[in-house]
C-alpha atoms as a PDB file:
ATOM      1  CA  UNK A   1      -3.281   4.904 -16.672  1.00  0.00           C
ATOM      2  CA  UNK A   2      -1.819   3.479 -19.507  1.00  0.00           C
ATOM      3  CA  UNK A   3      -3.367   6.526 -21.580  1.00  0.00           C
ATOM      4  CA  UNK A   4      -1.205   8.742 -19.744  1.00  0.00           C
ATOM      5  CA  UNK A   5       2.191   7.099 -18.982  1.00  0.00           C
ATOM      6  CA  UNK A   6       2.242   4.645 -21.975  1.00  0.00           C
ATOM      7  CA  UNK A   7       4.707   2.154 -21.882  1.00  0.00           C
ATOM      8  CA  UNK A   8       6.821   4.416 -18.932  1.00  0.00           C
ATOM      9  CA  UNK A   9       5.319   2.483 -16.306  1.00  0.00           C
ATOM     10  CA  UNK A  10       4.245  -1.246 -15.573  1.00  0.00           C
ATOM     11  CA  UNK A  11       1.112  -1.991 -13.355  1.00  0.00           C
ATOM     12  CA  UNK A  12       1.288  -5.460 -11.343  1.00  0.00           C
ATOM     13  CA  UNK A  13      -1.721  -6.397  -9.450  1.00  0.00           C
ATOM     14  CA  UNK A  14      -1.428  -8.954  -7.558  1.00  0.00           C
ATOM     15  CA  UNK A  15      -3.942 -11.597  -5.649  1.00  0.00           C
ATOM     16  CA  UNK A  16      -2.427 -11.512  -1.963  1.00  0.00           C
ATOM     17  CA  UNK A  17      -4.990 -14.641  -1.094  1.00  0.00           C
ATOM     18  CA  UNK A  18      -3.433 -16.772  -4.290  1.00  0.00           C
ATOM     19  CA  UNK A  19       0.227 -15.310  -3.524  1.00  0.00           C
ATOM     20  CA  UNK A  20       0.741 -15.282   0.449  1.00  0.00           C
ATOM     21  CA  UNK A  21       4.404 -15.458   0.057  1.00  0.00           C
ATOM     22  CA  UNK A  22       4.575 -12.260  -1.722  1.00  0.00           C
ATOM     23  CA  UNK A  23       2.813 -10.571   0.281  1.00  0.00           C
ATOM     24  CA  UNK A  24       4.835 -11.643   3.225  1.00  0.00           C
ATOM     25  CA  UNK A  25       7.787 -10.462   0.989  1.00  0.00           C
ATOM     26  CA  UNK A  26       5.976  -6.821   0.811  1.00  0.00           C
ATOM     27  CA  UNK A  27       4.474  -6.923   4.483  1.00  0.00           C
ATOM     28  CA  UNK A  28       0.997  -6.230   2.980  1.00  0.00           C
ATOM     29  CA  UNK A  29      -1.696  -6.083   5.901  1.00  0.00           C
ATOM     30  CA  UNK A  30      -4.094  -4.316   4.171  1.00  0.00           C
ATOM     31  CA  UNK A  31      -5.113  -3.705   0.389  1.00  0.00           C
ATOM     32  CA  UNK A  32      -4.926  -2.113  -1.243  1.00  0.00           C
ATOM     33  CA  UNK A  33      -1.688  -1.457  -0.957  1.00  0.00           C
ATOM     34  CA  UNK A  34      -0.100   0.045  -3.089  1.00  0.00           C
ATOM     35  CA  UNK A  35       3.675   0.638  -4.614  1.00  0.00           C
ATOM     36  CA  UNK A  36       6.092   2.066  -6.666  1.00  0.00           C
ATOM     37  CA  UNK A  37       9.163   0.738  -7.533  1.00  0.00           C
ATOM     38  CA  UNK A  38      12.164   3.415  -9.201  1.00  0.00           C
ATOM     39  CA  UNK A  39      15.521   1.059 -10.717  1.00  0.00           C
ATOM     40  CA  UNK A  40      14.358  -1.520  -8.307  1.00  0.00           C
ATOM     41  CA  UNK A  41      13.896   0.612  -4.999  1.00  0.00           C
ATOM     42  CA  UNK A  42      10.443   0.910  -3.560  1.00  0.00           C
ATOM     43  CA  UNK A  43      10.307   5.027  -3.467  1.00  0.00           C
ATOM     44  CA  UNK A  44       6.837   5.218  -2.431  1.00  0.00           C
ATOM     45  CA  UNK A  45       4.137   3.243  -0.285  1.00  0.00           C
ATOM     46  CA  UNK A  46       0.151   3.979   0.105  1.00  0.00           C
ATOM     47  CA  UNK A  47      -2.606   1.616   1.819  1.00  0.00           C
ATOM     48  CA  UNK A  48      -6.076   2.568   1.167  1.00  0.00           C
ATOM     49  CA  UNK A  49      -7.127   4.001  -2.403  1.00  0.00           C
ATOM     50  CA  UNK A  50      -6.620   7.179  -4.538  1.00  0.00           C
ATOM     51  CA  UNK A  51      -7.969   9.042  -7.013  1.00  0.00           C
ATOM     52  CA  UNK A  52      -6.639   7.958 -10.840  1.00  0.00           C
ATOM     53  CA  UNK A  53      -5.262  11.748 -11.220  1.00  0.00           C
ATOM     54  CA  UNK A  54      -3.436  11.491  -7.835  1.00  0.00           C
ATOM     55  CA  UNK A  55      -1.961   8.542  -8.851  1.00  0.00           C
ATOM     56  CA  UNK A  56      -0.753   9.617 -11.631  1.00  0.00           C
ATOM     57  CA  UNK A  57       0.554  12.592 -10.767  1.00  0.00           C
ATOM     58  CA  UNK A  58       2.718  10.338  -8.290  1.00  0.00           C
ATOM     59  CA  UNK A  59       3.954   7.759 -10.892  1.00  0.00           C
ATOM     60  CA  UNK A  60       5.197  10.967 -12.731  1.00  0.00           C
ATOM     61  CA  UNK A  61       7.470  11.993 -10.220  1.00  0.00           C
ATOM     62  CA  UNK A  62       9.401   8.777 -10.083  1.00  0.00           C
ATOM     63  CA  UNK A  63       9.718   8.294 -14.187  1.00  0.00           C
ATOM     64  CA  UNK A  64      13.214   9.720 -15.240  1.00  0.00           C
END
């Protein structure tokens, strides 16, 4: 995605076995799970997967 949204966005994956205490933080059950954070607000949650355009298409919506 980087292709596409550059520098606008940062991607974080994160290892929920090696980091149980962040995903405690998050409430993750499930992965993937995925989020997106706007000026430090989650805006938008997903579990399960999507398509790379869909994605996109959602990170787009939350850049300013």
């Amino acid at each position: 995605m980087k292709e596409e949204l550059g520098d606008q966005v940062h991607i974080i994956k994160i290892d929920i076995d090696e980091n149980e205490e962040v995903s405690k933080q998050l409430n993750i059950r499930s992965i993937p799970t995925l989020i997106i954070y706007n000026k430090e607000e989650m805006q938008w949650r997903q579990t399960g997967s999507e398509s790379k355009q869909t994605l996109v298409r959602k990170l787009e919506e939350y850049l300013d």
